[in-house]
PDB file of N, CA and C in Angstrom:
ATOM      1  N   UNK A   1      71.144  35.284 -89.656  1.00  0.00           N
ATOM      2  CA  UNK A   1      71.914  36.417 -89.176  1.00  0.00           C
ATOM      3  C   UNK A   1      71.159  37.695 -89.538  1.00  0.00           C
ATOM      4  N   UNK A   2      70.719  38.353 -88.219  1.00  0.00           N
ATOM      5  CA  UNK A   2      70.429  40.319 -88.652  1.00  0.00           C
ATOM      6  C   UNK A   2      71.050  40.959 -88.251  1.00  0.00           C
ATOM      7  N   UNK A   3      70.985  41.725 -89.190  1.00  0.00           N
ATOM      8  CA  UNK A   3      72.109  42.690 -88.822  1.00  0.00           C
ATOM      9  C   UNK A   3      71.065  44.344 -88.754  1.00  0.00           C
ATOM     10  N   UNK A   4      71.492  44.893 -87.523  1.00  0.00           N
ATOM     11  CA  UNK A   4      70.990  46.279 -87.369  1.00  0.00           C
ATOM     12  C   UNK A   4      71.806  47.097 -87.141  1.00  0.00           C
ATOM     13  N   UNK A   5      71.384  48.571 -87.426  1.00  0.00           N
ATOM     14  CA  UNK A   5      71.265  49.534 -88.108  1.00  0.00           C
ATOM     15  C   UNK A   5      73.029  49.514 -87.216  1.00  0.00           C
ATOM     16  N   UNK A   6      72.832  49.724 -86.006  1.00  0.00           N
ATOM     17  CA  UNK A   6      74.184  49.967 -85.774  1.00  0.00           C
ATOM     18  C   UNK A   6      75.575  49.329 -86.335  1.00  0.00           C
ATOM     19  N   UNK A   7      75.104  48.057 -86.059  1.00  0.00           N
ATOM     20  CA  UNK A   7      76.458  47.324 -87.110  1.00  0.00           C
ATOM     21  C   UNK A   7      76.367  47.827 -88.644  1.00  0.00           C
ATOM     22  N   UNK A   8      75.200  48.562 -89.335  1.00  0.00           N
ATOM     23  CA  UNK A   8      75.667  49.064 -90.520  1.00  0.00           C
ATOM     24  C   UNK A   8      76.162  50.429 -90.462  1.00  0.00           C
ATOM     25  N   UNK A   9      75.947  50.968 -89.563  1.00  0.00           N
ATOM     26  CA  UNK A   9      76.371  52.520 -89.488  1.00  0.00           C
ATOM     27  C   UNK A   9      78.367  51.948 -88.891  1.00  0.00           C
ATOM     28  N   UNK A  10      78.682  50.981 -88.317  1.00  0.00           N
ATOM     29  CA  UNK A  10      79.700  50.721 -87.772  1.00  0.00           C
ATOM     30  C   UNK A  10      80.990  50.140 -89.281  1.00  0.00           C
ATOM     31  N   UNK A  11      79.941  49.084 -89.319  1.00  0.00           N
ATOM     32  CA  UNK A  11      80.585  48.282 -90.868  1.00  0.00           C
ATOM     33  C   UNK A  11      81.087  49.174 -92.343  1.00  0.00           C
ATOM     34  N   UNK A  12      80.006  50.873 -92.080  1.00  0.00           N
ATOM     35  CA  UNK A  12      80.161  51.723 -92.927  1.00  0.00           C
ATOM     36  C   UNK A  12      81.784  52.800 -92.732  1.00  0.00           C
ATOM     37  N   UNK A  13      81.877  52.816 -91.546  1.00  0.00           N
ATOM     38  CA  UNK A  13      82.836  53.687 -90.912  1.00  0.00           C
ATOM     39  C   UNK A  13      83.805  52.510 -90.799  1.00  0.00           C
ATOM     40  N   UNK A  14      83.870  51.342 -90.623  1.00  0.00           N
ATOM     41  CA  UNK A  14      85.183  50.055 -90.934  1.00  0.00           C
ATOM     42  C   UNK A  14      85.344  50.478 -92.421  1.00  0.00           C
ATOM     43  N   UNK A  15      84.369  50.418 -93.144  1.00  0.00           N
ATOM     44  CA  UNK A  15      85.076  50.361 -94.679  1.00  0.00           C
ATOM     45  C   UNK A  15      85.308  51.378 -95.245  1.00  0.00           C
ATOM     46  N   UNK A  16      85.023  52.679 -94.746  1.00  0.00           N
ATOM     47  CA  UNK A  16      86.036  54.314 -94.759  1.00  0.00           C
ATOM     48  C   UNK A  16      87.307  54.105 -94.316  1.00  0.00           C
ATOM     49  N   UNK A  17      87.344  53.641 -93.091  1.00  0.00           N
ATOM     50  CA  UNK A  17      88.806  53.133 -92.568  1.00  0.00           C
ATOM     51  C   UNK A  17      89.832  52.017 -93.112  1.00  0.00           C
ATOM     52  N   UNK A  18      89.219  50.924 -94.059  1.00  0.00           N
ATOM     53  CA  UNK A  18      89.785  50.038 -94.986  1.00  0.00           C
ATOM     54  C   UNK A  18      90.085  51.059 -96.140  1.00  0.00           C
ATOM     55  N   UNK A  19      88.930  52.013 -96.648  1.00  0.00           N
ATOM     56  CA  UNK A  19      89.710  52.392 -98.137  1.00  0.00           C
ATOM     57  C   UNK A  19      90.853  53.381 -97.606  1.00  0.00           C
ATOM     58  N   UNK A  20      90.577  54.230 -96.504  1.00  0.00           N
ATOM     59  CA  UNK A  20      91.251  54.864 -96.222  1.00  0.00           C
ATOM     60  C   UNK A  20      93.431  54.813 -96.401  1.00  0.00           C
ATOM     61  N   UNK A  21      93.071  53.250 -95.431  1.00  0.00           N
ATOM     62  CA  UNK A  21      94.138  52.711 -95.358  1.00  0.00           C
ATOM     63  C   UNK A  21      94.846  51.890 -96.426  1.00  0.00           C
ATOM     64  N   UNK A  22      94.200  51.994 -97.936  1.00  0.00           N
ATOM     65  CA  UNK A  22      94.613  51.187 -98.426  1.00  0.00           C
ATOM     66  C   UNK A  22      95.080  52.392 -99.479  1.00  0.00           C
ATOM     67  N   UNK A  23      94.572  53.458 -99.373  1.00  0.00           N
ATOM     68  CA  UNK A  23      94.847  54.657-100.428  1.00  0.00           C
ATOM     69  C   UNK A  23      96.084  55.497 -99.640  1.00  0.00           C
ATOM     70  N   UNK A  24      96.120  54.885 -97.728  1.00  0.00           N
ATOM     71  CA  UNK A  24      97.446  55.465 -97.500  1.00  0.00           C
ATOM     72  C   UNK A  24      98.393  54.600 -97.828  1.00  0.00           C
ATOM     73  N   UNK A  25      98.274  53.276 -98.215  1.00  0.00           N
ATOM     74  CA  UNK A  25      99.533  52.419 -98.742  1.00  0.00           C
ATOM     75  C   UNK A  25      99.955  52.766-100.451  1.00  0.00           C
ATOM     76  N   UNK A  26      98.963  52.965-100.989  1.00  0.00           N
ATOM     77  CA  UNK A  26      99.531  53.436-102.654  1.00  0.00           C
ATOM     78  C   UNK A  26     100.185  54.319-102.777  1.00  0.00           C
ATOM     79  N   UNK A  27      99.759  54.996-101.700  1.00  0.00           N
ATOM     80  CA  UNK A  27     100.772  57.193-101.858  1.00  0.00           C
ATOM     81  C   UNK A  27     101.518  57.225-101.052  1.00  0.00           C
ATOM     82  N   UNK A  28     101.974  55.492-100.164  1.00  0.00           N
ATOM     83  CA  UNK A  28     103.084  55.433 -99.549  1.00  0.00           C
ATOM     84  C   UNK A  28     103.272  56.291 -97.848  1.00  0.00           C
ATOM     85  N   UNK A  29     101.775  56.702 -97.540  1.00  0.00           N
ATOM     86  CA  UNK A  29     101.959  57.755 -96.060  1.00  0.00           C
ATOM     87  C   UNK A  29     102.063  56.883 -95.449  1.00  0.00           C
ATOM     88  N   UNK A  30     101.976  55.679 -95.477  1.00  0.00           N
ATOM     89  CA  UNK A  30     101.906  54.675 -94.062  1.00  0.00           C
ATOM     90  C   UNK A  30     102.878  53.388 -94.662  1.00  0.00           C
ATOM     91  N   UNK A  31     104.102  52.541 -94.018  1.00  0.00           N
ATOM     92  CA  UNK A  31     104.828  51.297 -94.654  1.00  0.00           C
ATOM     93  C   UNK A  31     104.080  50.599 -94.777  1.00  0.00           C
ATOM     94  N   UNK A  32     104.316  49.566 -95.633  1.00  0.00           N
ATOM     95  CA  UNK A  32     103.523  48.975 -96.110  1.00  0.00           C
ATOM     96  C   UNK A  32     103.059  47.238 -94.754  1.00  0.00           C
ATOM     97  N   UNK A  33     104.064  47.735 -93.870  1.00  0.00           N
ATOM     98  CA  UNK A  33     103.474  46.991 -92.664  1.00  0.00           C
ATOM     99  C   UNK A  33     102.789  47.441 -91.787  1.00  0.00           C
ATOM    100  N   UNK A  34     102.694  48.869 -91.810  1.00  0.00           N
ATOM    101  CA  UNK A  34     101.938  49.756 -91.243  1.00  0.00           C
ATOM    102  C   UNK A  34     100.065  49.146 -91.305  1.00  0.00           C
ATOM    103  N   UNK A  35     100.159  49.705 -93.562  1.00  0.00           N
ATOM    104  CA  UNK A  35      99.026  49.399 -94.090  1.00  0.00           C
ATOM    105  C   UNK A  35      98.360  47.981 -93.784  1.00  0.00           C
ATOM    106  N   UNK A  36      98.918  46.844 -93.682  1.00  0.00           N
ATOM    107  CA  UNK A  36      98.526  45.646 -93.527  1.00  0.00           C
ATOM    108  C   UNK A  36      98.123  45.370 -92.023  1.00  0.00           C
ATOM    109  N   UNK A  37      98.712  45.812 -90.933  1.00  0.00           N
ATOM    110  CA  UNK A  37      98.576  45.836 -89.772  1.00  0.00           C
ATOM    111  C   UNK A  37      97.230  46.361 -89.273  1.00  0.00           C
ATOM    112  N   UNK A  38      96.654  47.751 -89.843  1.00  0.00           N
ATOM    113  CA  UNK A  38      95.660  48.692 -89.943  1.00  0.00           C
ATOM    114  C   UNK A  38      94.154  47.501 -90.575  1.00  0.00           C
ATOM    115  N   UNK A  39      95.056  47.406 -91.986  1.00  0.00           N
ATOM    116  CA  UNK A  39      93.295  46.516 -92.293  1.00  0.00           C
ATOM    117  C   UNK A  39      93.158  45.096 -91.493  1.00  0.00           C
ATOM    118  N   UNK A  40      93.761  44.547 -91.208  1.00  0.00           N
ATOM    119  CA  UNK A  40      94.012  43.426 -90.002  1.00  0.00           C
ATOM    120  C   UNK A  40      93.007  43.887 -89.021  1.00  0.00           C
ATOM    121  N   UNK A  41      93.303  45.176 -88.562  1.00  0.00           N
ATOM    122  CA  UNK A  41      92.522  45.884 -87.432  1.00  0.00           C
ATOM    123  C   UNK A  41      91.073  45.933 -87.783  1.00  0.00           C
ATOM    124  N   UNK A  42      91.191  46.430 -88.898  1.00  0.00           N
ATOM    125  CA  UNK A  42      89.415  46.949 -89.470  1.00  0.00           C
ATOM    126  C   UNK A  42      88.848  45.646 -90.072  1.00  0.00           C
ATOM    127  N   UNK A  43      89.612  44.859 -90.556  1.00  0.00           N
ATOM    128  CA  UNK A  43      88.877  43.065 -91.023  1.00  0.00           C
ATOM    129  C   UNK A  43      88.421  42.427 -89.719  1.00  0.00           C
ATOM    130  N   UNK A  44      89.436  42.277 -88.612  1.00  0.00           N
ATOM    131  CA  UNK A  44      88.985  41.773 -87.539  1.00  0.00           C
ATOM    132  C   UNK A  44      87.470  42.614 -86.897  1.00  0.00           C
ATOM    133  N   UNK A  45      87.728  43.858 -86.554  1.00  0.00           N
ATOM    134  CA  UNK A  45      86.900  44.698 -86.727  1.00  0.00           C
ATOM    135  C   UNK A  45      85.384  44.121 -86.982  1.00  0.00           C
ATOM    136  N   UNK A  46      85.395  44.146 -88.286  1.00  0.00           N
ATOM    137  CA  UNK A  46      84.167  43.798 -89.300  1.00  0.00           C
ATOM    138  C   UNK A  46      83.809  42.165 -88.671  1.00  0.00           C
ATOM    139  N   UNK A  47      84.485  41.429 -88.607  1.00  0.00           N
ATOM    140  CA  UNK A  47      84.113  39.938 -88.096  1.00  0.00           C
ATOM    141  C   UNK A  47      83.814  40.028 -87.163  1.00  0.00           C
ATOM    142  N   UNK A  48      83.971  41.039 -86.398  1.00  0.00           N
ATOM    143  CA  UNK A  48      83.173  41.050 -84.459  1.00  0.00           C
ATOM    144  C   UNK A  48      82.009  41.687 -84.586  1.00  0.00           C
ATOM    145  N   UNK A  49      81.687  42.204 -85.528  1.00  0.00           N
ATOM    146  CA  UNK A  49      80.893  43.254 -85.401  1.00  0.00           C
ATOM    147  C   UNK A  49      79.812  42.670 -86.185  1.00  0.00           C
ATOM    148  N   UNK A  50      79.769  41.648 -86.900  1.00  0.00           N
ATOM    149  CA  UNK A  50      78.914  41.131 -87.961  1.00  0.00           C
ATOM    150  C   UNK A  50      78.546  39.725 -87.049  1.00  0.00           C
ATOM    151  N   UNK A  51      79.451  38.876 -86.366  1.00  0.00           N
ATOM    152  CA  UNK A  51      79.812  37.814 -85.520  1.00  0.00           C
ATOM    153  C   UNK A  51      79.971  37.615 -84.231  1.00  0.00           C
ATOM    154  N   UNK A  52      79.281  38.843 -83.520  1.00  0.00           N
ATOM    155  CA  UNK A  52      80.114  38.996 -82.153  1.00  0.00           C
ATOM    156  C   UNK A  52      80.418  37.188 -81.455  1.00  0.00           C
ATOM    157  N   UNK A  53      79.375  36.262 -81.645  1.00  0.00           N
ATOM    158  CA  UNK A  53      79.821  35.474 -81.057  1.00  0.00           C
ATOM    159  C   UNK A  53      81.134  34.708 -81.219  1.00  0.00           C
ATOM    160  N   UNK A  54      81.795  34.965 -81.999  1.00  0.00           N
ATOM    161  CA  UNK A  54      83.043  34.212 -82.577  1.00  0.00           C
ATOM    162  C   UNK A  54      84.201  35.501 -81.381  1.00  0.00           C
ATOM    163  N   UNK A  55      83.890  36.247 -81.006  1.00  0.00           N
ATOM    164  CA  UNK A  55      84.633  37.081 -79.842  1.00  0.00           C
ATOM    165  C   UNK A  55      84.317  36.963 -78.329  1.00  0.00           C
ATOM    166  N   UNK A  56      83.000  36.200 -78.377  1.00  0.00           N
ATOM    167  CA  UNK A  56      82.948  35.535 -76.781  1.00  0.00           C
ATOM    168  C   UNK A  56      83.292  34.255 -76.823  1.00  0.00           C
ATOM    169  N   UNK A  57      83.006  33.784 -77.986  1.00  0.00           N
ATOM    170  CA  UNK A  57      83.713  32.150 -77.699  1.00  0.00           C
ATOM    171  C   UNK A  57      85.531  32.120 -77.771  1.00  0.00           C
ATOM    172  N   UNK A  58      85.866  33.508 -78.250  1.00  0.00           N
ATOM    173  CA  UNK A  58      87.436  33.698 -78.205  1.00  0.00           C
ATOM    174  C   UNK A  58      87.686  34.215 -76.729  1.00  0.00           C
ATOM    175  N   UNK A  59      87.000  34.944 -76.054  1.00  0.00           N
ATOM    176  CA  UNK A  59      86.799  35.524 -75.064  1.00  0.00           C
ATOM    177  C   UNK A  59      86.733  34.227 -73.761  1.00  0.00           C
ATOM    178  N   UNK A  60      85.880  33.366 -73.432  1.00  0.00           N
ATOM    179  CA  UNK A  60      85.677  32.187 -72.940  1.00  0.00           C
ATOM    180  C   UNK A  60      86.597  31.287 -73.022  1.00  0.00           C
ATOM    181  N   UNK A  61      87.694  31.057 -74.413  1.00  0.00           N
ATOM    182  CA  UNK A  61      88.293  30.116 -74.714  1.00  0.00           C
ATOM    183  C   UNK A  61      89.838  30.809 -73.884  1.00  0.00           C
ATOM    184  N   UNK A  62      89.896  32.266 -73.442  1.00  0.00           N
ATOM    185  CA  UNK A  62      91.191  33.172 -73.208  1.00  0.00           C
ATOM    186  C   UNK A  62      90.452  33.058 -71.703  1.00  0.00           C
ATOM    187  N   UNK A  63      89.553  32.410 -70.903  1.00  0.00           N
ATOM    188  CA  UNK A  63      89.458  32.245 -69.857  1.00  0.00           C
ATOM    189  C   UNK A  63      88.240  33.952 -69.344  1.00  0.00           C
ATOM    190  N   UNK A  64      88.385  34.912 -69.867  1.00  0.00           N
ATOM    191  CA  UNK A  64      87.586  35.885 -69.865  1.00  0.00           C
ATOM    192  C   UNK A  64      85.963  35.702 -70.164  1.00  0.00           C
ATOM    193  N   UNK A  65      85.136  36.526 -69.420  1.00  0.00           N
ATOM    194  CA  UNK A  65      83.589  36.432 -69.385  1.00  0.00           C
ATOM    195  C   UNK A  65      82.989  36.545 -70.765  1.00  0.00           C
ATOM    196  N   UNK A  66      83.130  37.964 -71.066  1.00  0.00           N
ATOM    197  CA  UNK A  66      82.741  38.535 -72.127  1.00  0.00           C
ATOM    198  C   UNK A  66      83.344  38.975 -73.262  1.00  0.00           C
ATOM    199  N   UNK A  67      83.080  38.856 -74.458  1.00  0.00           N
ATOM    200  CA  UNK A  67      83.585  39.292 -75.876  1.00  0.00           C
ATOM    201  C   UNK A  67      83.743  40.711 -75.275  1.00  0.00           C
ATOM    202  N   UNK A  68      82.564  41.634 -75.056  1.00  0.00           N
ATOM    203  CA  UNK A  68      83.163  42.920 -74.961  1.00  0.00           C
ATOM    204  C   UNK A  68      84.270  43.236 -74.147  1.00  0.00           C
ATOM    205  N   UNK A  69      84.267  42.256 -72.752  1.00  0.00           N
ATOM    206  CA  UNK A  69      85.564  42.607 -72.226  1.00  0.00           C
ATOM    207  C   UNK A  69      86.943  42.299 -72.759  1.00  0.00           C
ATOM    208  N   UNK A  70      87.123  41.142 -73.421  1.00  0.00           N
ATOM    209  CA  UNK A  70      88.109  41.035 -73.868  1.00  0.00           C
ATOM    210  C   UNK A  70      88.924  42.633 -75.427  1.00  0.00           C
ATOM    211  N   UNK A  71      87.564  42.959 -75.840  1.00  0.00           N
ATOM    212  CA  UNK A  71      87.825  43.772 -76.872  1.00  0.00           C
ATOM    213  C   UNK A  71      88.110  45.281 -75.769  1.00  0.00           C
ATOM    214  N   UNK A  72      87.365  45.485 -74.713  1.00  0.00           N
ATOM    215  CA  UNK A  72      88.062  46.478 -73.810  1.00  0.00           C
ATOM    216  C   UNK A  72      89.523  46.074 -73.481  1.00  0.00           C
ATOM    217  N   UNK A  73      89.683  45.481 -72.946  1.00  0.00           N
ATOM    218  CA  UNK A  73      91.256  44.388 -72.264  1.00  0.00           C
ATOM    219  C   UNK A  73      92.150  44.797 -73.758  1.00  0.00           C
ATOM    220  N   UNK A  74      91.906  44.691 -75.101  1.00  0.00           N
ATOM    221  CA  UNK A  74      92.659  44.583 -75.867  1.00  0.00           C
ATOM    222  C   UNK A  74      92.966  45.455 -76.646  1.00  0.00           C
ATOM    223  N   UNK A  75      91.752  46.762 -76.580  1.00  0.00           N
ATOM    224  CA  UNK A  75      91.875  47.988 -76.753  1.00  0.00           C
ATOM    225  C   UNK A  75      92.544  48.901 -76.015  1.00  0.00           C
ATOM    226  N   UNK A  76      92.741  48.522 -74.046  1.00  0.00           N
ATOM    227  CA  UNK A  76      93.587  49.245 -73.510  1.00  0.00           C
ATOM    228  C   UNK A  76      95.352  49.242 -74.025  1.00  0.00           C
ATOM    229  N   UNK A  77      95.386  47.784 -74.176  1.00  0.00           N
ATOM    230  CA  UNK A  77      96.609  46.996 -74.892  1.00  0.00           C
ATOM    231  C   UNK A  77      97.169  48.417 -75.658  1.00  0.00           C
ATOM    232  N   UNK A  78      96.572  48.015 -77.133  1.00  0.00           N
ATOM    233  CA  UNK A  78      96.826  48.730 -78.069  1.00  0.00           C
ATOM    234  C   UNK A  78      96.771  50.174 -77.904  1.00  0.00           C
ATOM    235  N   UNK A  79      96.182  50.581 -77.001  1.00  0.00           N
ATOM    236  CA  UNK A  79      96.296  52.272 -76.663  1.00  0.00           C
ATOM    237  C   UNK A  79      97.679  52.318 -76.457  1.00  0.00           C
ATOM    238  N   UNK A  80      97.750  51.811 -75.244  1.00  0.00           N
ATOM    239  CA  UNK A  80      98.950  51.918 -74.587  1.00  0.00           C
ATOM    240  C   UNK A  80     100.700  51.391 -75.252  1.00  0.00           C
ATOM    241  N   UNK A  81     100.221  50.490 -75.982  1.00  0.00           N
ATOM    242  CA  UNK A  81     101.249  50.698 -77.205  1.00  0.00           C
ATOM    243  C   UNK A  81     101.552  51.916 -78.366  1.00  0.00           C
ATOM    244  N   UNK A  82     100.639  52.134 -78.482  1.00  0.00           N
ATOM    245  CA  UNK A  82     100.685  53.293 -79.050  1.00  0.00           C
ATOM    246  C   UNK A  82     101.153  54.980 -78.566  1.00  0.00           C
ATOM    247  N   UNK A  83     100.625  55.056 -77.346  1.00  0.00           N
ATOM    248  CA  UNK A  83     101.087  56.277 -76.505  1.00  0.00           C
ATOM    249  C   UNK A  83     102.469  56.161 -76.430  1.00  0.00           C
ATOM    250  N   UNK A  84     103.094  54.802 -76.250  1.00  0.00           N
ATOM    251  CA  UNK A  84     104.554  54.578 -76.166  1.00  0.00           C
ATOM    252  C   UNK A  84     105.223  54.716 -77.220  1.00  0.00           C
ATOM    253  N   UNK A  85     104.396  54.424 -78.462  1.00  0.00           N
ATOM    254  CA  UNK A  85     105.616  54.538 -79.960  1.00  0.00           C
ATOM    255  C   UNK A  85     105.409  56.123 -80.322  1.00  0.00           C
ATOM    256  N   UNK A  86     104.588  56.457 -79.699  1.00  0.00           N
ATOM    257  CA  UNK A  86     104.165  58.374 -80.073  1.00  0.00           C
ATOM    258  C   UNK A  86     105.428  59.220 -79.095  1.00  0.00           C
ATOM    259  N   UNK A  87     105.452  58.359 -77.867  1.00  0.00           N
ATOM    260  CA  UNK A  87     105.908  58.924 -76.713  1.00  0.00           C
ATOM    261  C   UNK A  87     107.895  59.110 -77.457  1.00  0.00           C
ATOM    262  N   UNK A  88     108.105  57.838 -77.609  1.00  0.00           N
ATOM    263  CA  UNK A  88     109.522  57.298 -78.433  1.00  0.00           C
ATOM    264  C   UNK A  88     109.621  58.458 -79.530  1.00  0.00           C
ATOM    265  N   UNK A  89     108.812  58.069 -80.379  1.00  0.00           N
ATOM    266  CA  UNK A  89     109.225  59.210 -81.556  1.00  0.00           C
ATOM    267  C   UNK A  89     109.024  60.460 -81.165  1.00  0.00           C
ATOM    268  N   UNK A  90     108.279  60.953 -80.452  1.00  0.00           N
ATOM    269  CA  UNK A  90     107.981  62.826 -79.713  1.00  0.00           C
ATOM    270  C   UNK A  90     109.404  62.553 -79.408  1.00  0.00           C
ATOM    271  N   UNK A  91     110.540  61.425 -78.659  1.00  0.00           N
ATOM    272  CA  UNK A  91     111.547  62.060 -77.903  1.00  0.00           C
ATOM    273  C   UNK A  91     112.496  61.908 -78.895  1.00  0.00           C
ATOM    274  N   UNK A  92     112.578  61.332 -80.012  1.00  0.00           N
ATOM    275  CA  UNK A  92     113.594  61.378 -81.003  1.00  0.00           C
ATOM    276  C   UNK A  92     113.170  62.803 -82.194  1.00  0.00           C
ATOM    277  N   UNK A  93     112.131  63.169 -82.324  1.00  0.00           N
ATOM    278  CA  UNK A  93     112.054  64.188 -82.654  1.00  0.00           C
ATOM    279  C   UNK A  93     112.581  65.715 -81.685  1.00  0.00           C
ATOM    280  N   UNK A  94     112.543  65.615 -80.686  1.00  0.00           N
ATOM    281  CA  UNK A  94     113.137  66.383 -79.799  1.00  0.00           C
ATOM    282  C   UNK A  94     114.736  66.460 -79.847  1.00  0.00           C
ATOM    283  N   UNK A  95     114.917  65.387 -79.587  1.00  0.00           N
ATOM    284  CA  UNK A  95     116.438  65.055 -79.623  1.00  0.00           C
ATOM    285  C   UNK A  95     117.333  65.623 -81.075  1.00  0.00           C
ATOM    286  N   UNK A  96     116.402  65.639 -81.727  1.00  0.00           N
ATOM    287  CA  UNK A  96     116.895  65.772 -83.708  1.00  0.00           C
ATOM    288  C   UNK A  96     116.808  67.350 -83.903  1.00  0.00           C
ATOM    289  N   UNK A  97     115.608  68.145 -83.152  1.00  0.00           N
ATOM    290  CA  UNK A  97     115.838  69.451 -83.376  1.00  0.00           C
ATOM    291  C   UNK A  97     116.554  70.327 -82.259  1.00  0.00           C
ATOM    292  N   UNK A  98     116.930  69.554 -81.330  1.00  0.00           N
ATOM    293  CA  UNK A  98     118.149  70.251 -80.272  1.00  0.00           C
ATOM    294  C   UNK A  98     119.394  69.987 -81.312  1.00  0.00           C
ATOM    295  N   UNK A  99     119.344  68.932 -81.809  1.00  0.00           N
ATOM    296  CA  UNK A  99     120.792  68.960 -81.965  1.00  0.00           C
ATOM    297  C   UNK A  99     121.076  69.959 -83.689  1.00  0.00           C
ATOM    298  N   UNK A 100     120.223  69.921 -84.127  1.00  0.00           N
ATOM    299  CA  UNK A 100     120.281  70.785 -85.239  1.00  0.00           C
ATOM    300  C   UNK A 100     120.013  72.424 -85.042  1.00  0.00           C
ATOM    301  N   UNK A 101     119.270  72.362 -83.898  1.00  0.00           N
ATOM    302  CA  UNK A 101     119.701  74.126 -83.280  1.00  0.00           C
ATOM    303  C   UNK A 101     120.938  74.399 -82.971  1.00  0.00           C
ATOM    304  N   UNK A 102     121.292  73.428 -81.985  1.00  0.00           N
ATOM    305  CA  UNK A 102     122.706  73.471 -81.982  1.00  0.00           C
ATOM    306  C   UNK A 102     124.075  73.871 -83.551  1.00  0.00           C
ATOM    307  N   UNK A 103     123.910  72.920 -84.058  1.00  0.00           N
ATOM    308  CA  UNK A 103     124.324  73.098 -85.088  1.00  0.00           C
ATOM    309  C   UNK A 103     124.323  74.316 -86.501  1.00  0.00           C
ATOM    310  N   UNK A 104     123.007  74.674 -85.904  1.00  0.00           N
ATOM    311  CA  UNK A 104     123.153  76.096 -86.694  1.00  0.00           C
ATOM    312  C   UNK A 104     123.532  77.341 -85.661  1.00  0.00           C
ATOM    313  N   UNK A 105     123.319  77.037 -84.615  1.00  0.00           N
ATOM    314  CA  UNK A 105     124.202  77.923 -83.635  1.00  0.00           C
ATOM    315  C   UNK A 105     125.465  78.318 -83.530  1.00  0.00           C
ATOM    316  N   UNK A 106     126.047  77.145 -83.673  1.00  0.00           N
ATOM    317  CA  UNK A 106     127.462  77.062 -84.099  1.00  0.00           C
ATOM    318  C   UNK A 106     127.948  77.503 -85.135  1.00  0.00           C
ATOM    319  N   UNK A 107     127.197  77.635 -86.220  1.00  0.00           N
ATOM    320  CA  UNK A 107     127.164  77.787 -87.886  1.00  0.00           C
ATOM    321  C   UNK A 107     127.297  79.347 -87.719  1.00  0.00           C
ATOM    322  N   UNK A 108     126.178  80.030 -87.229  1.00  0.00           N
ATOM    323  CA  UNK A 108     125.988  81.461 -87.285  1.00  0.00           C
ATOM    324  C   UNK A 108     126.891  82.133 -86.046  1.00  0.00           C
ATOM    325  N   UNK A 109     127.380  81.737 -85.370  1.00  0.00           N
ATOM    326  CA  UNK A 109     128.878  81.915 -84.486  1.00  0.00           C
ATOM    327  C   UNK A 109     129.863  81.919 -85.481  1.00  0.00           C
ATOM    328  N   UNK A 110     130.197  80.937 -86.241  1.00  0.00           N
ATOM    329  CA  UNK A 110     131.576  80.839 -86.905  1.00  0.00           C
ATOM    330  C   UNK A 110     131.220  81.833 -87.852  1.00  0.00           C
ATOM    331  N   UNK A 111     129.954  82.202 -88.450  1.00  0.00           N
ATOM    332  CA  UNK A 111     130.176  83.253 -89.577  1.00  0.00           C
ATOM    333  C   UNK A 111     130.330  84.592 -89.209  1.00  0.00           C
ATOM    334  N   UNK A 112     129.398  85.017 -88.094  1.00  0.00           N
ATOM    335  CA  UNK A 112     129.560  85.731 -87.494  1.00  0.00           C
ATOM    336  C   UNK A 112     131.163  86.426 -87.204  1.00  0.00           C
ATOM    337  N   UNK A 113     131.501  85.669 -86.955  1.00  0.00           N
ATOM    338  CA  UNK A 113     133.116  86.152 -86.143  1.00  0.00           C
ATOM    339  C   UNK A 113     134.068  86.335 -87.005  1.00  0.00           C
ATOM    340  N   UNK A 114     133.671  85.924 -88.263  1.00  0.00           N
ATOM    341  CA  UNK A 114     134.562  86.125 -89.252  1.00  0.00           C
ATOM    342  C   UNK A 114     134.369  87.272 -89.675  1.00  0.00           C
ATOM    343  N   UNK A 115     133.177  88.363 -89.518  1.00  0.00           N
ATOM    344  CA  UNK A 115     132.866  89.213 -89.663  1.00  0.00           C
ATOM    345  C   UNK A 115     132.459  89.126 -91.263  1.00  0.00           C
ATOM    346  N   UNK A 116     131.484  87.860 -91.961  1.00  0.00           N
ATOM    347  CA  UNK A 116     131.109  87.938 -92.713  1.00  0.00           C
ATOM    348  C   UNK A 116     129.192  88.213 -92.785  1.00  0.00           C
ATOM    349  N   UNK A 117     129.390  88.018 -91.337  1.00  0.00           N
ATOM    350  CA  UNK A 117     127.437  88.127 -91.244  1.00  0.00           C
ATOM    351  C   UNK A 117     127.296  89.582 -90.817  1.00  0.00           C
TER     352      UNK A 117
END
């Protein structure tokens, strides 16, 4: 097995992204299924990238040509899951500060009129 320069410049930026993710699970920024899900990503990651053939013979065995296509095919996947859980929470965050404008609207009405504001 050789390995060049690119898979080490790649394998270097996987294992920024492993410590990364493992220093966001101790300080708690990410659940802790979050964190496990993430290095899953960057372990698999590292095994394609060190192994590609173990991703065309996964690739071949899923009926698909190429390892890289399947990792395109599975990267659109995961985009697009993602735009949707961003998309979900952008609209529950929306939803949370209408209704709390609201609510202080109402707040500064009732004080208002009492002629205490």
């Amino acid at each position: 097995m050789s390995v060049n320069g690119f898979q080490i410049i790649v394998l270097a930026v996987l294992g920024c992204l492993l410590v990364l993710t493992v220093v966001a699970m101790v300080r708690r920024w990410v659940t802790r299924r979050e964190g496990v899900a993430w290095t899953l990503v960057w372990l698999a990651a590292s095994v394609a990238m060190v192994w590609p053939g173990i991703l065309a013979d996964l690739a071949r065995g899923l009926g698909i040509g190429r390892g890289a296509d399947l990792l395109l095919y599975c990267t659109v996947v995961v985009v697009l899951c993602g735009f949707m859980m961003v998309y979900v929470r952008l609209r529950h965050i929306r939803r949370d500060v209408t209704q709390l404008v609201r609510e202080l609207a109402i707040r500064d009405a009732i004080i208002n009129s009492d002629g205490r504001g």
